[in-house]
Structure formats: structure tokens, C-alpha cells
PDB file of N, CA and C in Angstrom:
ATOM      1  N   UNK A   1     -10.249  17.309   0.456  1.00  0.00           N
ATOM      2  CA  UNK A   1      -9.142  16.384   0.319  1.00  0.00           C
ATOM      3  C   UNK A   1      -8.775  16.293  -1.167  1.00  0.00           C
ATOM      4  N   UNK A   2      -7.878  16.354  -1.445  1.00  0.00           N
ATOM      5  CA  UNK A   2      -7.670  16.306  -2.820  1.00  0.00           C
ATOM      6  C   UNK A   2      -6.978  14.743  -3.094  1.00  0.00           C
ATOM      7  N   UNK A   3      -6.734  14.579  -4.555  1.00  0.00           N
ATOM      8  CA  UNK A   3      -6.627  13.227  -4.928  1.00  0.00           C
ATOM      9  C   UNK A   3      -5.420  12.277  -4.740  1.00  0.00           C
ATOM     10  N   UNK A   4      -4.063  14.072  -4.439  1.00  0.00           N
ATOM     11  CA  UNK A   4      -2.942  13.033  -3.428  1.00  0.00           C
ATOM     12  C   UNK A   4      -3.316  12.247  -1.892  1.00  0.00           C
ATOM     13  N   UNK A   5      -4.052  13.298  -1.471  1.00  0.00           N
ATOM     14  CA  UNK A   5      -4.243  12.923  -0.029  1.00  0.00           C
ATOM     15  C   UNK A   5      -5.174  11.748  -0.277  1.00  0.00           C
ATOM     16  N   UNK A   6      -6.397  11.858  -0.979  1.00  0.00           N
ATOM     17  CA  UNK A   6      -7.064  10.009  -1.068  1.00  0.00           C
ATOM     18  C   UNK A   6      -5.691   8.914  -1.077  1.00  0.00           C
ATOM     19  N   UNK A   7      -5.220   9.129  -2.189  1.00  0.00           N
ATOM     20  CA  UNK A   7      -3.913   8.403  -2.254  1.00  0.00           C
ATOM     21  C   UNK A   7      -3.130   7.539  -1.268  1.00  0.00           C
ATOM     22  N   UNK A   8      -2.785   9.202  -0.678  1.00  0.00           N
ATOM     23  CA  UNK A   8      -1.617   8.634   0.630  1.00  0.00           C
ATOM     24  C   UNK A   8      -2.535   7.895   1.331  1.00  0.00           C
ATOM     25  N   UNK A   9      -3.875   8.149   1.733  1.00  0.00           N
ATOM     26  CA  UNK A   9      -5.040   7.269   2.682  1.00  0.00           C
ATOM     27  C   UNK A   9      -4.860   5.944   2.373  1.00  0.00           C
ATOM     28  N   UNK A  10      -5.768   5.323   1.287  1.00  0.00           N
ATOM     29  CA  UNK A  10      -5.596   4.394   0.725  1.00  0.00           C
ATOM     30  C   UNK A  10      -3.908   4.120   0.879  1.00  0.00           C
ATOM     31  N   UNK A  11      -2.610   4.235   0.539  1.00  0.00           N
ATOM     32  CA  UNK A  11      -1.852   3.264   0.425  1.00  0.00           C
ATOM     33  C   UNK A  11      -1.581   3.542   2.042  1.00  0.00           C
ATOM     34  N   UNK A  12      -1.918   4.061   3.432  1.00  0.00           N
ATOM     35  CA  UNK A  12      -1.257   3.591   4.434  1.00  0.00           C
ATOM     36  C   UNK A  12      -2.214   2.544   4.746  1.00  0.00           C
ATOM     37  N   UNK A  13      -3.769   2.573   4.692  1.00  0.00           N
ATOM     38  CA  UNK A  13      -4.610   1.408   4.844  1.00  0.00           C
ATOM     39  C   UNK A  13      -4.268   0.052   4.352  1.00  0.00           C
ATOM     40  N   UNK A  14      -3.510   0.361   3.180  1.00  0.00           N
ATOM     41  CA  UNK A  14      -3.456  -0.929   2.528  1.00  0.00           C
ATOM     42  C   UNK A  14      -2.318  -1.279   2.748  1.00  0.00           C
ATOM     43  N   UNK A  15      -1.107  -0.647   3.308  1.00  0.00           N
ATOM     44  CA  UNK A  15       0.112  -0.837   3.954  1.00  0.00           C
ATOM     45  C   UNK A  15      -0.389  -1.363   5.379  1.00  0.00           C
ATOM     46  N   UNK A  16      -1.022  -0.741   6.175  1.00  0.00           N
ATOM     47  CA  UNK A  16      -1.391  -1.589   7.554  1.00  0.00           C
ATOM     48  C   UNK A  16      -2.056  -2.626   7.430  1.00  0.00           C
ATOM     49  N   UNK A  17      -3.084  -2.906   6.347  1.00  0.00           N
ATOM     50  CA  UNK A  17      -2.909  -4.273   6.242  1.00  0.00           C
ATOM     51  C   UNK A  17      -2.199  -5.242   5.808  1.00  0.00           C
ATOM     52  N   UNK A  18      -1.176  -4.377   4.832  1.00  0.00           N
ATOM     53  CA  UNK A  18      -0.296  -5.981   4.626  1.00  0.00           C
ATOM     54  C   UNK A  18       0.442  -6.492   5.657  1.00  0.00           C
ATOM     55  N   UNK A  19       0.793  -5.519   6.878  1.00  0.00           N
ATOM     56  CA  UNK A  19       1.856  -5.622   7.583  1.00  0.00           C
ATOM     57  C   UNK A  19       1.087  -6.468   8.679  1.00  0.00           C
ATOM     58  N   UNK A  20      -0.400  -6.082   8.802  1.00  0.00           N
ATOM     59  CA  UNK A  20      -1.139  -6.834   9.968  1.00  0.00           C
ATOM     60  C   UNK A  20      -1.223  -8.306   9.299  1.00  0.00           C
ATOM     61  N   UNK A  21      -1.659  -8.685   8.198  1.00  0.00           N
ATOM     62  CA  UNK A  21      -1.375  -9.849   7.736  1.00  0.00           C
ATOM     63  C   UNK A  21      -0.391 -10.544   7.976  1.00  0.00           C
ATOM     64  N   UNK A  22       0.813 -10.146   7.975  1.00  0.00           N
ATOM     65  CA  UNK A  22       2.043 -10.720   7.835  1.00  0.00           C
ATOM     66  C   UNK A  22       2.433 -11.077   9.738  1.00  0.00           C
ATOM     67  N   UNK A  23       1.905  -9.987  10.339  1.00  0.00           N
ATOM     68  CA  UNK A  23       2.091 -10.556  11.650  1.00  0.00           C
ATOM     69  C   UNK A  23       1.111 -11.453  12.135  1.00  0.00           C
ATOM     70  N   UNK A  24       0.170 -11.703  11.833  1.00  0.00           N
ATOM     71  CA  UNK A  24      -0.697 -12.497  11.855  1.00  0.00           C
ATOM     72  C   UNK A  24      -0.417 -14.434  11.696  1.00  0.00           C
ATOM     73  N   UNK A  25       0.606 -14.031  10.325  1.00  0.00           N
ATOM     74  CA  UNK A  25       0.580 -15.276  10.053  1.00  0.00           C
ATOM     75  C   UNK A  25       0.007 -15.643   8.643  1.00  0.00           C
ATOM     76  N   UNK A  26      -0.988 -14.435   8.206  1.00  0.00           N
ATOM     77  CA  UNK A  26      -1.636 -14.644   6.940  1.00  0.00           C
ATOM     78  C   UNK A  26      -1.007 -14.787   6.036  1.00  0.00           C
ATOM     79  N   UNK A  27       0.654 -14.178   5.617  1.00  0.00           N
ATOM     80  CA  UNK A  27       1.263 -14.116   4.038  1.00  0.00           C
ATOM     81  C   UNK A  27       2.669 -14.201   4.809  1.00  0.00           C
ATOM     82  N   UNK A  28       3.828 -14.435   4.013  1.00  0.00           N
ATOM     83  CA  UNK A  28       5.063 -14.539   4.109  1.00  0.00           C
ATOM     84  C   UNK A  28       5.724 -13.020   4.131  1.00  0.00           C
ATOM     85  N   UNK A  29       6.560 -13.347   4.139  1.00  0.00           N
ATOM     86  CA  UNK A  29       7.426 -11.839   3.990  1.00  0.00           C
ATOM     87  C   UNK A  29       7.320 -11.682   2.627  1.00  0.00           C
ATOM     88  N   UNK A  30       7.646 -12.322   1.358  1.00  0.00           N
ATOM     89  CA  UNK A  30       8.427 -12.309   0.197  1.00  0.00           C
ATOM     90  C   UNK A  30       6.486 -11.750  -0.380  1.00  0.00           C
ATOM     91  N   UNK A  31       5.626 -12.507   0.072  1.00  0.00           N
ATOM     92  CA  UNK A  31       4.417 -11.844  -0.225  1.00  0.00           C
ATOM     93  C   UNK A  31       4.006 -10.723   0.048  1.00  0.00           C
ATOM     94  N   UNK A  32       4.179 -10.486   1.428  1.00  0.00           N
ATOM     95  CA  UNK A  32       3.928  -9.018   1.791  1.00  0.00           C
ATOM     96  C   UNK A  32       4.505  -8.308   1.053  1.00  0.00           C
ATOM     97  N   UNK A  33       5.654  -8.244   0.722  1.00  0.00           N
ATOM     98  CA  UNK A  33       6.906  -7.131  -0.114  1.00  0.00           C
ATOM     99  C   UNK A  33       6.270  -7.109  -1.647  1.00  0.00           C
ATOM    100  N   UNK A  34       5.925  -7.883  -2.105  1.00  0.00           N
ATOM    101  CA  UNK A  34       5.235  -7.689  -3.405  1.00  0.00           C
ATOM    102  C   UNK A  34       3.574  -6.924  -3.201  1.00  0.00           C
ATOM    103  N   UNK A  35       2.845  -7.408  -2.380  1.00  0.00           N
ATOM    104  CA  UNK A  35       2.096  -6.406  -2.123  1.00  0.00           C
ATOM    105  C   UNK A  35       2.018  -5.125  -1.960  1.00  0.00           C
ATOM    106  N   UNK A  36       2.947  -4.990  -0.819  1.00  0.00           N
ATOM    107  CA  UNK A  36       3.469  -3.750  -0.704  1.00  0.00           C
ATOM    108  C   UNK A  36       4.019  -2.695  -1.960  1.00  0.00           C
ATOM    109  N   UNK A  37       4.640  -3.421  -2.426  1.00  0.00           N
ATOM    110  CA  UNK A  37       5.171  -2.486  -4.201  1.00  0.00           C
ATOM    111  C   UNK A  37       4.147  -1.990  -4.878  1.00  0.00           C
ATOM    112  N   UNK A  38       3.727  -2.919  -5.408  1.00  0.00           N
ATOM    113  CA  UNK A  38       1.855  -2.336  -5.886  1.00  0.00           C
ATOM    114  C   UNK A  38       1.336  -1.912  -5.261  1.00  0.00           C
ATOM    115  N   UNK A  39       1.179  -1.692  -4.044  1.00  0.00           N
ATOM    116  CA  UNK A  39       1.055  -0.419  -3.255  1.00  0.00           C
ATOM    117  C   UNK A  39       1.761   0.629  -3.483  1.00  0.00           C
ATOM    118  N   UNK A  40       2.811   0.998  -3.594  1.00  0.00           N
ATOM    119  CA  UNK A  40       3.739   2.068  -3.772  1.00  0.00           C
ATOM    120  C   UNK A  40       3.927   2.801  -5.097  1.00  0.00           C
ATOM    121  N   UNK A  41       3.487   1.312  -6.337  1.00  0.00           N
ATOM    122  CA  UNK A  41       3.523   1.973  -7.214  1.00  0.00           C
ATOM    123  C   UNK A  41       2.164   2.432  -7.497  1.00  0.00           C
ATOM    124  N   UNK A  42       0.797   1.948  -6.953  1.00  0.00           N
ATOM    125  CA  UNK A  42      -0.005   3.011  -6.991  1.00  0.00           C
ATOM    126  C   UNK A  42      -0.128   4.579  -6.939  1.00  0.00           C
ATOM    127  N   UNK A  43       0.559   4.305  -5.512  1.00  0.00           N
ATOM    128  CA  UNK A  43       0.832   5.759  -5.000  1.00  0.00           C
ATOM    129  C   UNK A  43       1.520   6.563  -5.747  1.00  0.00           C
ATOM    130  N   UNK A  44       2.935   6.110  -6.778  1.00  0.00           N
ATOM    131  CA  UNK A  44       3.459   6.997  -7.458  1.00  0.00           C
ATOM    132  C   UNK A  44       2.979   7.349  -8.581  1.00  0.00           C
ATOM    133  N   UNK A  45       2.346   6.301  -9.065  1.00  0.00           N
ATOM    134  CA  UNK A  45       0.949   6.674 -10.044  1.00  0.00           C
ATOM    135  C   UNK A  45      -0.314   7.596 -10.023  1.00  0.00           C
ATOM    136  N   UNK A  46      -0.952   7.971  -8.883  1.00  0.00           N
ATOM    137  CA  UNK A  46      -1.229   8.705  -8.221  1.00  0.00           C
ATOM    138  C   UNK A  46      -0.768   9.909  -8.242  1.00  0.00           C
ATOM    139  N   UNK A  47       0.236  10.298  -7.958  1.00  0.00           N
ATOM    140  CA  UNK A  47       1.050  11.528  -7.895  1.00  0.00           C
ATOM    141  C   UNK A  47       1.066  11.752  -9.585  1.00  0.00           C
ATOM    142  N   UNK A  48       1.794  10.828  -9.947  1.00  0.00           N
ATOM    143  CA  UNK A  48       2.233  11.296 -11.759  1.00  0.00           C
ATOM    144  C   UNK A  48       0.989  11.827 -12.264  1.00  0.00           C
ATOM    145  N   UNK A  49      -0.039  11.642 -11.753  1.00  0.00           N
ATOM    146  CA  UNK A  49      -1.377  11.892 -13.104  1.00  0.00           C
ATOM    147  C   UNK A  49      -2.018  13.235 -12.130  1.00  0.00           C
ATOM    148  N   UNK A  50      -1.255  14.079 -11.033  1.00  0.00           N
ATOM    149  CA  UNK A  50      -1.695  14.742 -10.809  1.00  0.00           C
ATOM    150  C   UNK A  50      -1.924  16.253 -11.199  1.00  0.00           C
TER     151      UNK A  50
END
């Protein structure tokens, strides 16, 4: 596995949980969506240093 594919792993894990949170009841929308970004910009961070 190389270090994009850890990557993409990690941010869909951490994408299914924000989204399971949010249906849950655990965080708002406006929270989830900021989570989610720092998620994304991990991921493009990730890529850049590859």
C-alpha cells in the first residue's frame, strides 16, 4: 500500500465517521463540514508531499 492509498483509507474512515456522527445526533451540520475539511485537507496534503 503506498502512502496515497493509507491516505485515501484514513480520510474515508474519518469521513464515515463524521457523517455517522452527524446522523446520530452527535455534531451539527456546520460541525461536521468543518471536520470534514480537515479531513480533505489532510488528504491533499498527503498527496502534495508525495
Amino acid at each position: 500500500m503506498t502512502d496515497a492509498d493509507a491516505a485515501i483509507d484514513r480520510f474515508l474512515t474519518k469521513a464515515d465517521d463524521a457523517y455517522g456522527e452527524y446522523e446520530a445526533g452527535y455534531a451539527d451540520a456546520d460541525a461536521t463540514l468543518r471536520r470534514l475539511e480537515r479531513h480533505i485537507e489532510e488528504l491533499r496534503e498527503a498527496r502534495a508531499n508525495e
